[in-house]
Protein backbone atom coordinates (compact mmCIF):
# COMPACT_ATOMS: atom_id res chain seq x y z
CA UNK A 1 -25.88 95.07 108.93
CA UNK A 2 -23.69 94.85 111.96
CA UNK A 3 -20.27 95.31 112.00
CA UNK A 4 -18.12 92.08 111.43
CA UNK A 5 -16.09 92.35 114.69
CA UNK A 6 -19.46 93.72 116.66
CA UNK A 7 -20.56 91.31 119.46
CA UNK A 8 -23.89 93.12 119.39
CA UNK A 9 -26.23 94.82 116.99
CA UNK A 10 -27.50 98.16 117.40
CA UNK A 11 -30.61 96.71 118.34
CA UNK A 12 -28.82 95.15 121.03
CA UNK A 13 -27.47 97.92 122.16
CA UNK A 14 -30.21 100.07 121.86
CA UNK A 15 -31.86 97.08 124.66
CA UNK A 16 -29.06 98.07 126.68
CA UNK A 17 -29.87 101.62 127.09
CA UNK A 18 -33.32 100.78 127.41
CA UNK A 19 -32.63 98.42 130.19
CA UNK A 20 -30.05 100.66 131.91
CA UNK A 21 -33.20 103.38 131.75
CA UNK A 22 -35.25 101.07 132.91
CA UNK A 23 -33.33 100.96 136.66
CA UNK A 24 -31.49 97.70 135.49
CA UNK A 25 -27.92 97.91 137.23
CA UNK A 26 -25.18 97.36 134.71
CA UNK A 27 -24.08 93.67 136.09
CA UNK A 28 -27.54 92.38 135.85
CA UNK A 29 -27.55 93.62 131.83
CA UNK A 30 -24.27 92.32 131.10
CA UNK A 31 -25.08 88.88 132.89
CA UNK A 32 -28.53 88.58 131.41
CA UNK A 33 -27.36 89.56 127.61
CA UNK A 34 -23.65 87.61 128.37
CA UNK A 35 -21.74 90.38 127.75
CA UNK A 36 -19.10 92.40 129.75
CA UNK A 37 -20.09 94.95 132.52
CA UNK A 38 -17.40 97.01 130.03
CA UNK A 39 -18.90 96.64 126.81
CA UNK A 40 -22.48 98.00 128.65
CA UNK A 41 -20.64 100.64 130.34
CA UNK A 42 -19.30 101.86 127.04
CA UNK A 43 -22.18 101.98 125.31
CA UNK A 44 -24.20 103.29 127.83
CA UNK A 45 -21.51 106.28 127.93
CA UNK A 46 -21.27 106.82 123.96
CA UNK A 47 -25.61 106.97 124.52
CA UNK A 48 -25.64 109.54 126.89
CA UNK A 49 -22.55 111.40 125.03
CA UNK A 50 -23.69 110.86 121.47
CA UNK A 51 -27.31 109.93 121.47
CA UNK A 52 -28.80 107.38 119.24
CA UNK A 53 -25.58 107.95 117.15
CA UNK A 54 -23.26 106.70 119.46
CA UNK A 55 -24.87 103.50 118.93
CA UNK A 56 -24.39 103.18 114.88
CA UNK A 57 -21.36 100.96 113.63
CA UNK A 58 -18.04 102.93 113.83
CA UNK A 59 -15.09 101.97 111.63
CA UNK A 60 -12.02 99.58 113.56
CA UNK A 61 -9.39 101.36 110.89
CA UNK A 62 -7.30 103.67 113.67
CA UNK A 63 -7.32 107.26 114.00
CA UNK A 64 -3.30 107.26 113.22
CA UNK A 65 -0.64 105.26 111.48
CA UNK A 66 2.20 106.62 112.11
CA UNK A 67 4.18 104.00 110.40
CA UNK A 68 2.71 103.56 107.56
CA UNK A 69 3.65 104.38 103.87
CA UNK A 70 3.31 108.05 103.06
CA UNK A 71 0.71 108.65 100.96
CA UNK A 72 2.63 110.83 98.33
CA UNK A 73 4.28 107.32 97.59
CA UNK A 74 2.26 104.71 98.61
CA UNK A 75 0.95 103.56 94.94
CA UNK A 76 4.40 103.72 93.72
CA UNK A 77 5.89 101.02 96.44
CA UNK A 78 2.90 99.17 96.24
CA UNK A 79 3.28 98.56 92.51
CA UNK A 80 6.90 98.00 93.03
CA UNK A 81 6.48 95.76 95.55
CA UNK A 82 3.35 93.77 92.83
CA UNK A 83 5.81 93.86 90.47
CA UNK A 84 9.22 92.65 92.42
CA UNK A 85 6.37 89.29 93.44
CA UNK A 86 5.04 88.69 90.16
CA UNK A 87 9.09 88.75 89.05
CA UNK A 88 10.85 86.87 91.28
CA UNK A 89 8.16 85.24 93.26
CA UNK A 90 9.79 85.83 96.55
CA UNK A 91 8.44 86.51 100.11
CA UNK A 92 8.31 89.90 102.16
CA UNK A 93 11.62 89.22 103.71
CA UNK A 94 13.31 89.45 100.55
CA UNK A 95 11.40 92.48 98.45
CA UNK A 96 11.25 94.34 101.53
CA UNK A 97 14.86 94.19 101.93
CA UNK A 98 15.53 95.06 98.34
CA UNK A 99 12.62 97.93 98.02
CA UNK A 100 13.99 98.80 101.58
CA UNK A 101 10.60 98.50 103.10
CA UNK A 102 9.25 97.10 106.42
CA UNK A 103 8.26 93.01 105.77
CA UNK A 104 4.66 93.70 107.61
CA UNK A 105 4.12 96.71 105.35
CA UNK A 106 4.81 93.91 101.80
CA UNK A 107 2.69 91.12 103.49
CA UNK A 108 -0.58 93.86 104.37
CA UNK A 109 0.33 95.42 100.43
CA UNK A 110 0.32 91.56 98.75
CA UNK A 111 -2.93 90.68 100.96
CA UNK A 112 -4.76 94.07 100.09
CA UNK A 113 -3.83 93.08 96.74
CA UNK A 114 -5.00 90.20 97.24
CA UNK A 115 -1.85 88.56 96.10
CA UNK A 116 -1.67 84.60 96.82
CA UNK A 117 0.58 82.98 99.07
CA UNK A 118 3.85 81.77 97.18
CA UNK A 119 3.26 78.08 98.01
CA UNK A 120 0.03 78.10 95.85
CA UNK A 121 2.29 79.31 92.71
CA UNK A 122 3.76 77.11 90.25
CA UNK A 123 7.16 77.78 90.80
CA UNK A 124 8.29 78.35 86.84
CA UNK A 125 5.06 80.05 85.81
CA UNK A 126 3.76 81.84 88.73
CA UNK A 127 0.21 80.30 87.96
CA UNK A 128 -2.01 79.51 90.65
CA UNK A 129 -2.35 75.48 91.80
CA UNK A 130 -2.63 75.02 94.78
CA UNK A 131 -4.46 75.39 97.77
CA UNK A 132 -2.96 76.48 101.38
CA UNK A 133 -2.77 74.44 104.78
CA UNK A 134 -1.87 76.65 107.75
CA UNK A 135 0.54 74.92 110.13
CA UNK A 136 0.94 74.83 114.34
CA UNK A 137 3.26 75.66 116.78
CA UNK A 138 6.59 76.29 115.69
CA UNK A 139 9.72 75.63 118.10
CA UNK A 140 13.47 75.80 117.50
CA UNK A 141 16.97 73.75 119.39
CA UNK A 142 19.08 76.38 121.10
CA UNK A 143 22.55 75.63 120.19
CA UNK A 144 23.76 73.77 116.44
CA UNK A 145 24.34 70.23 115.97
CA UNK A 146 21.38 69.58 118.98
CA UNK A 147 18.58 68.07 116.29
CA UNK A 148 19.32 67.56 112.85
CA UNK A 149 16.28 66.77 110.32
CA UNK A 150 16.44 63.91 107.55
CA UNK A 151 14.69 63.23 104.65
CA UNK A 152 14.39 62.23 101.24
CA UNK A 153 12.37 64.29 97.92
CA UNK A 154 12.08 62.16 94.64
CA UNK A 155 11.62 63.78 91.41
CA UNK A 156 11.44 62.74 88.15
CA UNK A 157 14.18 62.63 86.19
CA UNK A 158 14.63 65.01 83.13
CA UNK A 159 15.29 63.60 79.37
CA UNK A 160 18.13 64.80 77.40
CA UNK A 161 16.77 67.84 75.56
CA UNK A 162 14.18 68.52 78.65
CA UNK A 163 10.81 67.14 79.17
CA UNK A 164 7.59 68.54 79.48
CA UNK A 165 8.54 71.89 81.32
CA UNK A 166 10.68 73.16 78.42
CA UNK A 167 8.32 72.18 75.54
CA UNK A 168 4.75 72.13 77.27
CA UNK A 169 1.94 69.07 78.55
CA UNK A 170 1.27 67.69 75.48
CA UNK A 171 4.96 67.14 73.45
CA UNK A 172 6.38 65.89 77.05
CA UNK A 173 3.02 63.30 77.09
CA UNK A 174 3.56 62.41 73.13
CA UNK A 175 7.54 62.05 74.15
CA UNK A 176 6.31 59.50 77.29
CA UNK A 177 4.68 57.05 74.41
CA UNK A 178 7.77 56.48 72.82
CA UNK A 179 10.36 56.43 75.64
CA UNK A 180 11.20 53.69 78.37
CA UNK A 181 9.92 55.71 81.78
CA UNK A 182 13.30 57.37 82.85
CA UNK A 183 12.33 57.05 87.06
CA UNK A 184 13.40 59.12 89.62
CA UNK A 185 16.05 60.95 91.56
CA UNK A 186 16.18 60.75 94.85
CA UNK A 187 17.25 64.04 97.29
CA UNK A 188 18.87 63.48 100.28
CA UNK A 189 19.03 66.31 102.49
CA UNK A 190 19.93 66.82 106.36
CA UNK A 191 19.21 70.26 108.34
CA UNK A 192 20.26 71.77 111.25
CA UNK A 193 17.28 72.62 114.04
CA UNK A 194 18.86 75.95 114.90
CA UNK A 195 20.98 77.21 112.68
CA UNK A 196 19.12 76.07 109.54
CA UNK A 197 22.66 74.78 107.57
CA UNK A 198 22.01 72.15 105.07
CA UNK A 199 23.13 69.39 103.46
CA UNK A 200 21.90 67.91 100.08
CA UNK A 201 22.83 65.35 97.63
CA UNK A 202 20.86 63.65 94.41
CA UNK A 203 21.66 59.99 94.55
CA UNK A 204 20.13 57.04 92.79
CA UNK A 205 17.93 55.76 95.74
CA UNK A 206 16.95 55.46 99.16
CA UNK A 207 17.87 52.31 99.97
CA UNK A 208 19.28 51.84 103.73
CA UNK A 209 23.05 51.90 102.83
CA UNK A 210 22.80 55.09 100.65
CA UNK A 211 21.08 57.04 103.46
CA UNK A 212 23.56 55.95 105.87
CA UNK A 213 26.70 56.82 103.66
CA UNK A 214 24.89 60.42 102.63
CA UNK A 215 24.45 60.76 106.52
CA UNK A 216 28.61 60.28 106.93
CA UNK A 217 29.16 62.54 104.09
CA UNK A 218 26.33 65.20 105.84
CA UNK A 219 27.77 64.83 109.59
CA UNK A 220 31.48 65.85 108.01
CA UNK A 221 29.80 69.13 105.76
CA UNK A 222 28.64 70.19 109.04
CA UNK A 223 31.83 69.70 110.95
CA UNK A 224 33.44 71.73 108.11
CA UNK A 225 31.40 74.56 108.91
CA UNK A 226 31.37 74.19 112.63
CA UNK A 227 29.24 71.86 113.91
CA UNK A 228 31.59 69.32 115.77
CA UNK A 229 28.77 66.95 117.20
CA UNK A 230 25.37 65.94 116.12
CA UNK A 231 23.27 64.94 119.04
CA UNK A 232 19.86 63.73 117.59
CA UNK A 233 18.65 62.71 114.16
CA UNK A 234 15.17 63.04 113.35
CA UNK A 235 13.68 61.26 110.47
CA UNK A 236 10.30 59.70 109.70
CA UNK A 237 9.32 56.04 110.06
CA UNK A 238 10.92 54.89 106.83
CA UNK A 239 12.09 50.97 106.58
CA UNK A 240 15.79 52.65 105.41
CA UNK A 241 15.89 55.06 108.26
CA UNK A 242 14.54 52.66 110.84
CA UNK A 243 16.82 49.50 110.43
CA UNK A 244 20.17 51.23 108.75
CA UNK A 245 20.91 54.32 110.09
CA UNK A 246 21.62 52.82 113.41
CA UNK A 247 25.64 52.39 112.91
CA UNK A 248 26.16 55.68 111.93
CA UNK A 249 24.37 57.18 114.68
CA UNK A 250 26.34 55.73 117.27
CA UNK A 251 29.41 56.56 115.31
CA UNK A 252 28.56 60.43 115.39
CA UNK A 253 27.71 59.42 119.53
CA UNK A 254 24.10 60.79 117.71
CA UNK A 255 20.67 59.39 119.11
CA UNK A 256 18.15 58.80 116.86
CA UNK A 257 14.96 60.14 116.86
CA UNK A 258 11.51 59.41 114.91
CA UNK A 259 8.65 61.16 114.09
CA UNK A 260 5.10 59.41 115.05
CA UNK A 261 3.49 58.04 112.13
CA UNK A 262 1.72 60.59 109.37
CA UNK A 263 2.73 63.85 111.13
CA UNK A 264 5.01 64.90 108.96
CA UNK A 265 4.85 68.53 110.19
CA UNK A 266 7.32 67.36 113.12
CA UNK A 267 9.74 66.75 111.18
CA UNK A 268 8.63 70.22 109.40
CA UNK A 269 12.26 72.32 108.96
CA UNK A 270 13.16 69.54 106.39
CA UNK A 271 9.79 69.42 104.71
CA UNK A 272 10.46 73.14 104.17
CA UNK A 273 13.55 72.81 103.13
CA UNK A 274 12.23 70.00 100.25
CA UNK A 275 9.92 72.35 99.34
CA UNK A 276 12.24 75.39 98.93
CA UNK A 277 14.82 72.89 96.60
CA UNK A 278 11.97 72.44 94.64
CA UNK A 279 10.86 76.16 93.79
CA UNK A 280 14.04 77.89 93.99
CA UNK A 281 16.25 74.90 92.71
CA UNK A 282 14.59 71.93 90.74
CA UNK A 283 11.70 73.88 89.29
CA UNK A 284 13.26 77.49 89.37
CA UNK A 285 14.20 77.16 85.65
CA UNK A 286 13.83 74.55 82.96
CA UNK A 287 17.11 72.31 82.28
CA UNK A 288 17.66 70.33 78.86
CA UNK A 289 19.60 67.22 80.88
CA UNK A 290 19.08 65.66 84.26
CA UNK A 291 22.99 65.86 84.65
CA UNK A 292 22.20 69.99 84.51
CA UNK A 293 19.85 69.88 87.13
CA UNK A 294 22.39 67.37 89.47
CA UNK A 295 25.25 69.98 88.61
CA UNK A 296 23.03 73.14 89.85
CA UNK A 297 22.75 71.58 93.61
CA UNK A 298 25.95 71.80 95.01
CA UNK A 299 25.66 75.76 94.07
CA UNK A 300 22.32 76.29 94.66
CA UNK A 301 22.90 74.91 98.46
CA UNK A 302 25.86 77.10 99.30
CA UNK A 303 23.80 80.00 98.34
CA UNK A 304 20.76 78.84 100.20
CA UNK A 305 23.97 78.76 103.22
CA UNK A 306 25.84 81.60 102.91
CA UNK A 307 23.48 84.01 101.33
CA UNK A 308 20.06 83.73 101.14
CA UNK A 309 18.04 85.18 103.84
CA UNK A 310 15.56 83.06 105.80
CA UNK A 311 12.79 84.69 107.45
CA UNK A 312 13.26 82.47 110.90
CA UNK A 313 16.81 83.76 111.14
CA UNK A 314 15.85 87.50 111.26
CA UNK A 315 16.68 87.61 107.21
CA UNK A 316 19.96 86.44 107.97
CA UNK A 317 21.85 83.06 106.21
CA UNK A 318 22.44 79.67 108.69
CA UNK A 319 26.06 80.38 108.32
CA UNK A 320 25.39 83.44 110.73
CA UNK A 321 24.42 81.68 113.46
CA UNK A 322 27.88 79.35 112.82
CA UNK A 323 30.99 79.61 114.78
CA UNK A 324 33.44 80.97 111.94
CA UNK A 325 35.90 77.84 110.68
């Protein structure tokens, strides 16, 4: 069998030499097998070097690594670094910060592990339940306040005592029988294109006038921590952020900017960020009362601010890239 990478066989290659014998010049092989004049020339050279051996598969590994984990102590990281994942569930930014290791060298350990990606974990038990959807081009604004992201993540609300995360599937289903449906809350949250600051509050619902006064509230977080003016606000195609954001935009002197219709990946910094409040915030651990869960936000987002490193940031927090107030 071929190698994986190989655009030829050694059968192939073999023709090669046979042609090249043969009086064929090395243009007319490479045109008539649609190849390279460099990949005949090569193995032309490893057959009259080599033989018929220089035609067999060779290994793509390198001949040096120079940077990678001694071997004296390679097990040992790499069952740190299995165990830091399977404890805390973070990415390579963070354990290889804390193990003191290069991010590339935990990313190649969790895949030749063949760890899953933290997106497919549920975020309380670590089990595997979800599939994974590779995303395009990524861009970023090059000074704050230039685009600022909107959106809005429901969740369910939690029962006093805790629903079906703190006592398992079938007591929360049992519980659902006998209670009046308790709804949702609603997440409002607003993030800065560049420097990644947010903003998040759990209100009752999404109607237009509470996303327009969580928008005021937002704009003046941000001027707190430096960001004076907000140019652009992107949200999706929502009836609320369509027809009732438009007075508060053109109080902040802020145009307002929306996203075409089911590509939600452009407005994508806030669609991570929605994800992120749910593993690291809503789903991290179980709470007994809904109001325990509200309370845990306002925390939970000036850590996410001032100390938790993010990956597109260098490992750094958004407040670094802030003017100091």
């Amino acid at each position: 069998m071929s190698h994986g990478n190989a655009r030829l066989t050694v059968h192939g290659r073999k023709l090669i030499v046979d042609r090249h014998a043969a009086g064929w010049k090395q243009s007319h092989i490479a045109a008539a097998m649609g190849i390279s004049r460099k990949c005949v020339r090569t193995w032309i050279g490893r057959y009259n070097a080599e033989g018929e051996a220089g035609l067999a598969d060779r290994s793509s590994r390198p001949h040096t690594s120079p940077t990678r984990t001694p071997v004296e102590v390679e097990v040992e990281v790499e069952d740190q670094i299995i165990e830091l994942r399977a404890r805390e569930r973070r990415g390579p930014a963070w354990i290889g910060a804390e193990l003191r290791v290069p991010a590339r060298t935990v990313s190649r350990v969790l895949v030749r592990r063949g760890q899953p990606r933290l997106c497919a974990l549920d975020p309380i038990t670590g089990a595997v339940i979800r599939s994974f959807k590779q995303t395009a081009t990524r861009y970023e604004r090059s000074r704050p306040g230039e685009l600022v992201h909107m959106d809005v993540k429901k969740l369910g609300r939690i029962p006093e005592g805790g629903g079906w995360r703190a006592y398992g599937r079938g007591v929360g289903a049992e519980t659902a029988k006998k209670k009046t449906p308790l709804g949702f809350d609603y997440v409002h949250s607003l993030v800065d294109d560049f420097a990644r600051l947010a903003y998040s509050e759990v209100l009752p619902d999404e109607k237009g006038t509470t996303c327009a006064g969580f928008l005021t509230r937002a704009a003046a977080y941000f001027a707190d921590h430096g960001i004076d003016r907000i140019e652009r606000v992107m949200t999706d195609n929502a009836w609320a952020y369509r027809y009732s954001l438009q007075g508060v935009c053109a109080q902040l002197g802020a145009r307002q900017k929306f996203i075409r219709p089911h590509c939600p990946w452009q407005n994508g910094k806030v669609e991570r960020l929605n994800r992120t409040l749910a593993t690291e915030w809503a789903y991290r651990q179980v709470f007994t009362s809904n109001q325990q869960r509200a309370a845990a936000l306002a925390p939970w987002i000036q850590h996410y601010n001032t100390r938790r490193r993010h990956s597109a940031l260098g490992g750094l927090p958004p407040i670094s890239r802030l003017t100091p107030t």
